[in-house]
N, C-alpha and C. Protein backbone atom coordinates (compact mmCIF):
# COMPACT_ATOMS: atom_id res chain seq x y z
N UNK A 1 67.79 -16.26 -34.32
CA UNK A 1 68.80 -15.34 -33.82
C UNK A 1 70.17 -15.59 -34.47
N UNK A 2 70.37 -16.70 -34.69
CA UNK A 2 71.28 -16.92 -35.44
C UNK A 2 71.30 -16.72 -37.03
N UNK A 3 70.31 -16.01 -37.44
CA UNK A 3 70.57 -15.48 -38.82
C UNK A 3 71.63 -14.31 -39.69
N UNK A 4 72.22 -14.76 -40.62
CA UNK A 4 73.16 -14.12 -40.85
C UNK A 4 72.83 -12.37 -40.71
N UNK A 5 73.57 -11.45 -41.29
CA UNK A 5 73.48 -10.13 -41.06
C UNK A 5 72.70 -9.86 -42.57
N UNK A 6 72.57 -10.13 -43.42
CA UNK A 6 71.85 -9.96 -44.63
C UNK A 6 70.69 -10.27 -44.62
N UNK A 7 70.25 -11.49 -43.75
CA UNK A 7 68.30 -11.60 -43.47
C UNK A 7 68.15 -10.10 -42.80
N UNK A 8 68.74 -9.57 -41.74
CA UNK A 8 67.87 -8.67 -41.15
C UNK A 8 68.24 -7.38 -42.38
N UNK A 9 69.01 -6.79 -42.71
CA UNK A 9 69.06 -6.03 -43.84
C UNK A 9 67.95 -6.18 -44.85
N UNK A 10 67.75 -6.94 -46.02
CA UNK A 10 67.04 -7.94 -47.11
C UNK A 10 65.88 -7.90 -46.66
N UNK A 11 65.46 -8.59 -45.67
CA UNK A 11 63.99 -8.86 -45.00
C UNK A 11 63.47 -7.59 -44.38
N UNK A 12 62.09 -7.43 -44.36
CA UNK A 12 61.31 -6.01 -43.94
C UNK A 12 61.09 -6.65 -42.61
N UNK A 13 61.01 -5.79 -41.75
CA UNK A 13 61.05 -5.36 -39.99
C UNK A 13 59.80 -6.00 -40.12
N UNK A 14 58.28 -6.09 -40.85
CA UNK A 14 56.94 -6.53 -40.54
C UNK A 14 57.24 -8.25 -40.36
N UNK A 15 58.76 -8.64 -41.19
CA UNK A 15 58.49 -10.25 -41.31
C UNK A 15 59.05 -10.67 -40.57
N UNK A 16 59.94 -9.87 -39.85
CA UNK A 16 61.03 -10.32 -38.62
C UNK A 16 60.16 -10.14 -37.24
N UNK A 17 59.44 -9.20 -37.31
CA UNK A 17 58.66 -9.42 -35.79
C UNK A 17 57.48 -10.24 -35.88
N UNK A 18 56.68 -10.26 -36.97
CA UNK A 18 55.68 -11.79 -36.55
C UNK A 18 56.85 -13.15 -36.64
N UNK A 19 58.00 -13.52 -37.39
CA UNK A 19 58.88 -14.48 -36.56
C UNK A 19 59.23 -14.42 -35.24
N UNK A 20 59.14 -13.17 -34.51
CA UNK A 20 59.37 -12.96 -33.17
C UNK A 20 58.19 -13.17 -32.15
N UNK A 21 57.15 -12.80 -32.97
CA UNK A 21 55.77 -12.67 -32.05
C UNK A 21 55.87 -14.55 -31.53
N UNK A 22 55.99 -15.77 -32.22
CA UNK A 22 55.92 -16.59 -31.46
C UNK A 22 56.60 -16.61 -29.99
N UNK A 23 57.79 -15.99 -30.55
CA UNK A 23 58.88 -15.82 -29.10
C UNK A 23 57.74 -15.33 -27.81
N UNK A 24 57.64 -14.10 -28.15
CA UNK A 24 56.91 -13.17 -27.26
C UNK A 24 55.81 -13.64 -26.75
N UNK A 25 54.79 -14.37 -27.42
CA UNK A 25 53.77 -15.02 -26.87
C UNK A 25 53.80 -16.00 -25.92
N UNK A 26 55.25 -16.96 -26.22
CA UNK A 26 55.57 -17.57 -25.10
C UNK A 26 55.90 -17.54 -24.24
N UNK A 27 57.11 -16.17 -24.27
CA UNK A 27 57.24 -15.53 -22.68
C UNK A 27 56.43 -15.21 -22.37
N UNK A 28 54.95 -14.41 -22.78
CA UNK A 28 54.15 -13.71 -22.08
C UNK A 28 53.42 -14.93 -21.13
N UNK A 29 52.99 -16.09 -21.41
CA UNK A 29 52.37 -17.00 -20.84
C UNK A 29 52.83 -17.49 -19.75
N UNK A 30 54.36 -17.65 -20.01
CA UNK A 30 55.36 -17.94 -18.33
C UNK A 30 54.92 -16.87 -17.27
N UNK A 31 55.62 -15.23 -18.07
CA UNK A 31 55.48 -14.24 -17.02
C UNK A 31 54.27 -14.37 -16.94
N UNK A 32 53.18 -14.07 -17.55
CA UNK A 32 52.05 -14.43 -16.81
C UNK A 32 51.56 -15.04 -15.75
N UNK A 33 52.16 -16.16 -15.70
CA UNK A 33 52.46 -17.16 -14.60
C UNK A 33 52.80 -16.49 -13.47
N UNK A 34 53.80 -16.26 -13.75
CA UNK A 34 54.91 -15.63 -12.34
C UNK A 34 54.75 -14.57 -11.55
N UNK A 35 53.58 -13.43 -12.51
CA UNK A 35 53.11 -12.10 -11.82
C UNK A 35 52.74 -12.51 -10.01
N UNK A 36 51.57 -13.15 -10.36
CA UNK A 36 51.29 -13.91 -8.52
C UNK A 36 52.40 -14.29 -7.77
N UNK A 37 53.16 -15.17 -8.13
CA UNK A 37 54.67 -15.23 -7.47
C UNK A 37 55.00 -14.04 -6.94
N UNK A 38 55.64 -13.08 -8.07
CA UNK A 38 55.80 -12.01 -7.92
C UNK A 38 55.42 -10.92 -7.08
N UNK A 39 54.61 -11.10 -7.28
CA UNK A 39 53.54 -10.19 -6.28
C UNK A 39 53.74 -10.38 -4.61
N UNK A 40 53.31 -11.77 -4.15
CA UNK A 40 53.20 -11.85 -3.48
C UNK A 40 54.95 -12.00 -2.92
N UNK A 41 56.32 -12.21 -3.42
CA UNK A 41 57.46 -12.18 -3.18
C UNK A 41 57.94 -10.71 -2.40
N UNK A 42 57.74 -9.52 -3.97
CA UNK A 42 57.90 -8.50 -3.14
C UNK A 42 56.98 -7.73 -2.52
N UNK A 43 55.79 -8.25 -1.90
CA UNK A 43 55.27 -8.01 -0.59
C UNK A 43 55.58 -8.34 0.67
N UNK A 44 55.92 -9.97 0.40
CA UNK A 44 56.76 -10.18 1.69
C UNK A 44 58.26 -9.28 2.04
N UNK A 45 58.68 -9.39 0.86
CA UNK A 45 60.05 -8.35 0.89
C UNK A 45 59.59 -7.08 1.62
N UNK A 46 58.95 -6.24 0.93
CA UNK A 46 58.14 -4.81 1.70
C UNK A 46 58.06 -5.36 3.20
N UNK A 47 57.05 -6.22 3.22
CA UNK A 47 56.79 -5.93 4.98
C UNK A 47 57.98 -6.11 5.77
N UNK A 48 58.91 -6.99 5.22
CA UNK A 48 60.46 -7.05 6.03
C UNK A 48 60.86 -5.45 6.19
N UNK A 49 61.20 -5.37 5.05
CA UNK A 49 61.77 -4.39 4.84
C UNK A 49 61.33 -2.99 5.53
N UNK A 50 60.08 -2.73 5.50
CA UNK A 50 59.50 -1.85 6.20
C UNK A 50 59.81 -2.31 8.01
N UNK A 51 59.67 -3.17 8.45
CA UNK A 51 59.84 -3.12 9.63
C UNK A 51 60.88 -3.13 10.15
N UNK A 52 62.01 -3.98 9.29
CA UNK A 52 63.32 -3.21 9.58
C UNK A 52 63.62 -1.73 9.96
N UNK A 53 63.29 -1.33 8.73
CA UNK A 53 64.14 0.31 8.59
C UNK A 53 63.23 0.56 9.66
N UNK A 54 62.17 0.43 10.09
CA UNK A 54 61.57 1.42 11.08
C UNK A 54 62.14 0.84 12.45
N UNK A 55 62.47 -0.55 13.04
CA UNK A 55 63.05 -0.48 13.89
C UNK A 55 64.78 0.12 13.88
N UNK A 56 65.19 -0.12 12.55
CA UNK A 56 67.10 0.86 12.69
C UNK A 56 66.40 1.90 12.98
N UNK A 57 65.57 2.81 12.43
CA UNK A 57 65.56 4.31 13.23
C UNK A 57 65.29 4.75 14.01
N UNK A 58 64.33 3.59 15.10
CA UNK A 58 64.42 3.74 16.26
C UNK A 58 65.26 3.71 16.95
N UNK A 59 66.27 2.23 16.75
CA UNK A 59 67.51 2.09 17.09
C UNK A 59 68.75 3.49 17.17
N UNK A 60 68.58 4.08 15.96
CA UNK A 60 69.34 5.27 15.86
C UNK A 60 69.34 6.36 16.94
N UNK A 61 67.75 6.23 16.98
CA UNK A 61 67.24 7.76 17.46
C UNK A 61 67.76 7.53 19.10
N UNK A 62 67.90 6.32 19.65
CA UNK A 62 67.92 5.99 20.87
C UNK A 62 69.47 5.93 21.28
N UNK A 63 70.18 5.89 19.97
CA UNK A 63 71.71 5.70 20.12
C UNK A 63 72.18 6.81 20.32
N UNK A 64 71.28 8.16 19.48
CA UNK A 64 71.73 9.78 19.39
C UNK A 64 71.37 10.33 20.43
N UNK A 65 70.25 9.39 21.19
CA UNK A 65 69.85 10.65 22.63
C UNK A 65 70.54 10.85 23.78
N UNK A 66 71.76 10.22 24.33
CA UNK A 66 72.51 10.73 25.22
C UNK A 66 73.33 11.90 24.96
N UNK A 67 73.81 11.73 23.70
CA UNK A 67 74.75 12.99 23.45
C UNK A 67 73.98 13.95 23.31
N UNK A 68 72.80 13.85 22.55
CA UNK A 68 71.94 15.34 22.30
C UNK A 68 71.19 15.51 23.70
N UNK A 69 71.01 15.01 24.48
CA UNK A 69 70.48 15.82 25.73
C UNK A 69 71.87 16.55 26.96
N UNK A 70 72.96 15.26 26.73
CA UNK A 70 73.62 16.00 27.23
C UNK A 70 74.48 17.56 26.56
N UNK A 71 74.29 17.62 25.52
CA UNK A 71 74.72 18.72 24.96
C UNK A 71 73.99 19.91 25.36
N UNK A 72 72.15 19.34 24.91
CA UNK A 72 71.61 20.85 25.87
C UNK A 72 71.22 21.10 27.06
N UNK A 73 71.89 19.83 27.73
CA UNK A 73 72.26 20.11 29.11
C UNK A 73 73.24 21.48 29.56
N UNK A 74 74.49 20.98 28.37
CA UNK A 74 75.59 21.92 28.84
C UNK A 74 75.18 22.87 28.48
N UNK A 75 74.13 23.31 27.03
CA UNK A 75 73.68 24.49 26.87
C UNK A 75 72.83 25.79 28.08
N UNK A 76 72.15 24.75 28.63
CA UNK A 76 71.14 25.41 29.73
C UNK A 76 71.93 25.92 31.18
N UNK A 77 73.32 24.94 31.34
CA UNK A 77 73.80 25.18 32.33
C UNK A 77 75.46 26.12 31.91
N UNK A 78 75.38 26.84 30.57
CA UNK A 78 76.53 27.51 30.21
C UNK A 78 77.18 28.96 30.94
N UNK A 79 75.94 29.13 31.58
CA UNK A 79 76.12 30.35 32.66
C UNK A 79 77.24 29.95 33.60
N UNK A 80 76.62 28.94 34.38
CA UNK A 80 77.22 27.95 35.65
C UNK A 80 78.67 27.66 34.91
N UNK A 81 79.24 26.83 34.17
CA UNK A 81 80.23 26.75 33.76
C UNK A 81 81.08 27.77 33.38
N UNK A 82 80.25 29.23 32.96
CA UNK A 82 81.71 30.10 32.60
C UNK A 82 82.10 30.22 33.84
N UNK A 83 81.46 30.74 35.04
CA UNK A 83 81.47 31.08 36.22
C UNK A 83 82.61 29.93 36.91
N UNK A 84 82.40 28.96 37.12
CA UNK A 84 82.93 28.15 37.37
C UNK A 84 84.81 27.88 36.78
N UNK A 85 84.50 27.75 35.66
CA UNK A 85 85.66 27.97 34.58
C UNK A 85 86.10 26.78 34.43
């Protein structure tokens, strides 16, 4: 990586990536490794995560239901109130 700017110019792209392919082969063997990690990381993440958001929207839905029933409360009883005034 530290080669000047004239190797990659000078040199053909076929001789610079088998110098690279060692690179690559060695990451692939780590990540290889790590997929199972991985895997099983953001699964645990998912199931959090899923049970969260589904209890906030319960949470929500339970926070929004006083005002929305009392609203079509006042709707059903709008007769009574003009009357009333």
């Amino acid at each position: 990586m530290a080669a000047p700017y004239w190797f990659f110019v000078s040199t053909d792209s076929g001789h610079i990536l088998n110098r690279f392919t060692i690179l690559i082969a060695s990451a692939s063997k780590w990540a290889a490794m790590m997929y199972p990690v991985l895997f099983c990381v953001l699964y645990m993440l998912q199931k959090f995560y899923l049970r969260t958001s589904r209890q906030m929207r319960f949470l929500d839905l339970e926070a929004k239901s006083p005002p929305y029933s009392n609203f079509f409360e006042t709707l059903q009883g709008l007769v009574t109130i003009r009357d009333f005034g």
